[in-house]
Protein backbone atom coordinates (compact mmCIF):
# COMPACT_ATOMS: atom_id res chain seq x y z
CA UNK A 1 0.00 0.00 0.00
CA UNK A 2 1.48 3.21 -1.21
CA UNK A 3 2.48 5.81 2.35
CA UNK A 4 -0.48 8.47 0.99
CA UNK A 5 -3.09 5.81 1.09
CA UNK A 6 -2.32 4.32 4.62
CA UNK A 7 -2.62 7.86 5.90
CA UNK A 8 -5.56 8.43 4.45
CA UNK A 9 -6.78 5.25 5.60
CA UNK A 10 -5.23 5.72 9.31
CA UNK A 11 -7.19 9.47 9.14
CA UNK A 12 -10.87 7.91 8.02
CA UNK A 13 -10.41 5.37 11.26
CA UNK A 14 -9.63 8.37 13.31
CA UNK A 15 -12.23 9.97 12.37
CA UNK A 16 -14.82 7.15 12.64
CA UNK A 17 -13.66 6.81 16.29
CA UNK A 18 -13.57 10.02 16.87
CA UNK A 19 -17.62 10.53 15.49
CA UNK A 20 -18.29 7.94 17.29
CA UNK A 21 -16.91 8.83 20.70
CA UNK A 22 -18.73 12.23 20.40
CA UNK A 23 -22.19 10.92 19.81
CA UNK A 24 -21.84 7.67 22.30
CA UNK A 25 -21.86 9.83 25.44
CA UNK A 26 -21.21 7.74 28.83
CA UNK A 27 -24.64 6.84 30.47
CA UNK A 28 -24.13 6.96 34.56
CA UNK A 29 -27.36 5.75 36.37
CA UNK A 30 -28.37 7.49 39.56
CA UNK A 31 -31.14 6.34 41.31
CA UNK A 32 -32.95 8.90 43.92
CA UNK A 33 -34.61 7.53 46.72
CA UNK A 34 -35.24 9.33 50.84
CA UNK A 35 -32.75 10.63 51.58
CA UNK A 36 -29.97 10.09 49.24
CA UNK A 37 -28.64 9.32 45.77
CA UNK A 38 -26.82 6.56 44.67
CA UNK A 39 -24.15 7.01 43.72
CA UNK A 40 -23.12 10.39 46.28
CA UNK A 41 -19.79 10.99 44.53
CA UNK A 42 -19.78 10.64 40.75
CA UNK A 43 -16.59 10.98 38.92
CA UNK A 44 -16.40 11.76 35.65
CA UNK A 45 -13.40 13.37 33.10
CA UNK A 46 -12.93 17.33 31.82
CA UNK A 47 -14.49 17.13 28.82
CA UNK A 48 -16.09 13.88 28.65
CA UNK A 49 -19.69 13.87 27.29
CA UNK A 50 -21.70 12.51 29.67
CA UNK A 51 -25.88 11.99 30.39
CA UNK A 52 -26.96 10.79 33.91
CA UNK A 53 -29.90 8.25 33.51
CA UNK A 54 -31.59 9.84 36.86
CA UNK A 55 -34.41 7.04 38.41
CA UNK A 56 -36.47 7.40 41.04
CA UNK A 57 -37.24 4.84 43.23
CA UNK A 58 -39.90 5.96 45.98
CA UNK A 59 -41.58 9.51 45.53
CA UNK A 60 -41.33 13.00 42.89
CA UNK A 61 -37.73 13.80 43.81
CA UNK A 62 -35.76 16.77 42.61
CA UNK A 63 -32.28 17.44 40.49
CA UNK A 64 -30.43 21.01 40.65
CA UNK A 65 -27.12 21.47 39.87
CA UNK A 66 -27.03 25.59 41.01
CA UNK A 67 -23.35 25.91 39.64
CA UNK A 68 -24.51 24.96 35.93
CA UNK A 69 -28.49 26.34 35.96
CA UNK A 70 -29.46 22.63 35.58
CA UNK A 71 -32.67 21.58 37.21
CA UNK A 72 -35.40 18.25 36.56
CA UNK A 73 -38.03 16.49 38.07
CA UNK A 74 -37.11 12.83 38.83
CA UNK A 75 -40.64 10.55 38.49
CA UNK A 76 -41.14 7.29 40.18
CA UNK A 77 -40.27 4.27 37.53
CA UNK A 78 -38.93 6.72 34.30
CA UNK A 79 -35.71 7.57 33.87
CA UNK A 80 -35.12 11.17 33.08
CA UNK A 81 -31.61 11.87 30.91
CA UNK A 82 -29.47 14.64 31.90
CA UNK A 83 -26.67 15.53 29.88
CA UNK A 84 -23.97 17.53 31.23
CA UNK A 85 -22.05 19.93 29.08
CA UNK A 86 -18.46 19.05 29.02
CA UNK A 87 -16.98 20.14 32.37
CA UNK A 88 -13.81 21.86 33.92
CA UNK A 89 -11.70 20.00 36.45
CA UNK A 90 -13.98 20.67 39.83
CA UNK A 91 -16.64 19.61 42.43
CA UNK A 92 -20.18 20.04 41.19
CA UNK A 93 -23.05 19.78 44.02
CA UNK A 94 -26.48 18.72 43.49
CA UNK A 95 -28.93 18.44 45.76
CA UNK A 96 -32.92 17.52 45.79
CA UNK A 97 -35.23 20.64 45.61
CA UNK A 98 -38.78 18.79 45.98
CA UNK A 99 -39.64 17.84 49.53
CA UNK A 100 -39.72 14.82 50.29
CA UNK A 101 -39.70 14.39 53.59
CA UNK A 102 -38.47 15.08 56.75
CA UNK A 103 -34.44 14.60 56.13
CA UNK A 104 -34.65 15.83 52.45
CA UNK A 105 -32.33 18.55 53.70
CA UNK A 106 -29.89 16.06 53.65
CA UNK A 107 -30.12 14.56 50.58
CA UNK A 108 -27.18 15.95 48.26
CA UNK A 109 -24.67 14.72 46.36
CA UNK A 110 -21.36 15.63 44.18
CA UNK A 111 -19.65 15.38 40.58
CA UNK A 112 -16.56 15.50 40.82
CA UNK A 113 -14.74 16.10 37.44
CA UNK A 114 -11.09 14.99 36.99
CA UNK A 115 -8.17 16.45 34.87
């Protein structure tokens, strides 16, 4: 194979991959429930494109990320998709913001986001 067509061939693999990485975010399950979510600490990479599959199990609970101006309702049984916009190295807080009972105060959680 002559050097121009193997770089040409090496470039149309790189770019398949690199399609493909961009529209195959990561999917991280979180499942709400009183008084907590699971899992608390979620790490994930600058950059990476990323959707959290948000369940929950018991009641209406609530999502709000204040640092980004995210916010959802979480419905028993359906998962609702958040996707995050690619992030800076960091600790991002979320917290629940329906009541749901005595102890929802508590009910918080983090993403942290690694170089």
């Amino acid at each position: 194979m002559r050097p121009l067509a193997v770089t040409t061939a090496l470039l149309c693999l790189l770019g398949i991959a690199a399609s493909a990485a961009i529209s195959s975010p990561r999917h991280i399950p979180v499942k709400a429930t009183r008084f907590f979510y699971a899992p608390a600490v979620i790490v994930v990479k600058a950059g990476e494109t990323v959707v959290l599959d948000l369940t929950a199990l018991d009641r209406l609970h609530g999502f709000d990320i204040p640092d980004l101006h995210i916010r959802a309702d979480i419905l028993p049984g359906q998962v609702t998709e958040i996707r995050l916009p690619p992030l800076t190295a960091g600790t991002y807080d979320f917290h629940c913001d329906n009541f749901c009972g005595s102890g929802h105060e508590t009910m918080a959680a983090k993403i942290v986001v690694e170089d």
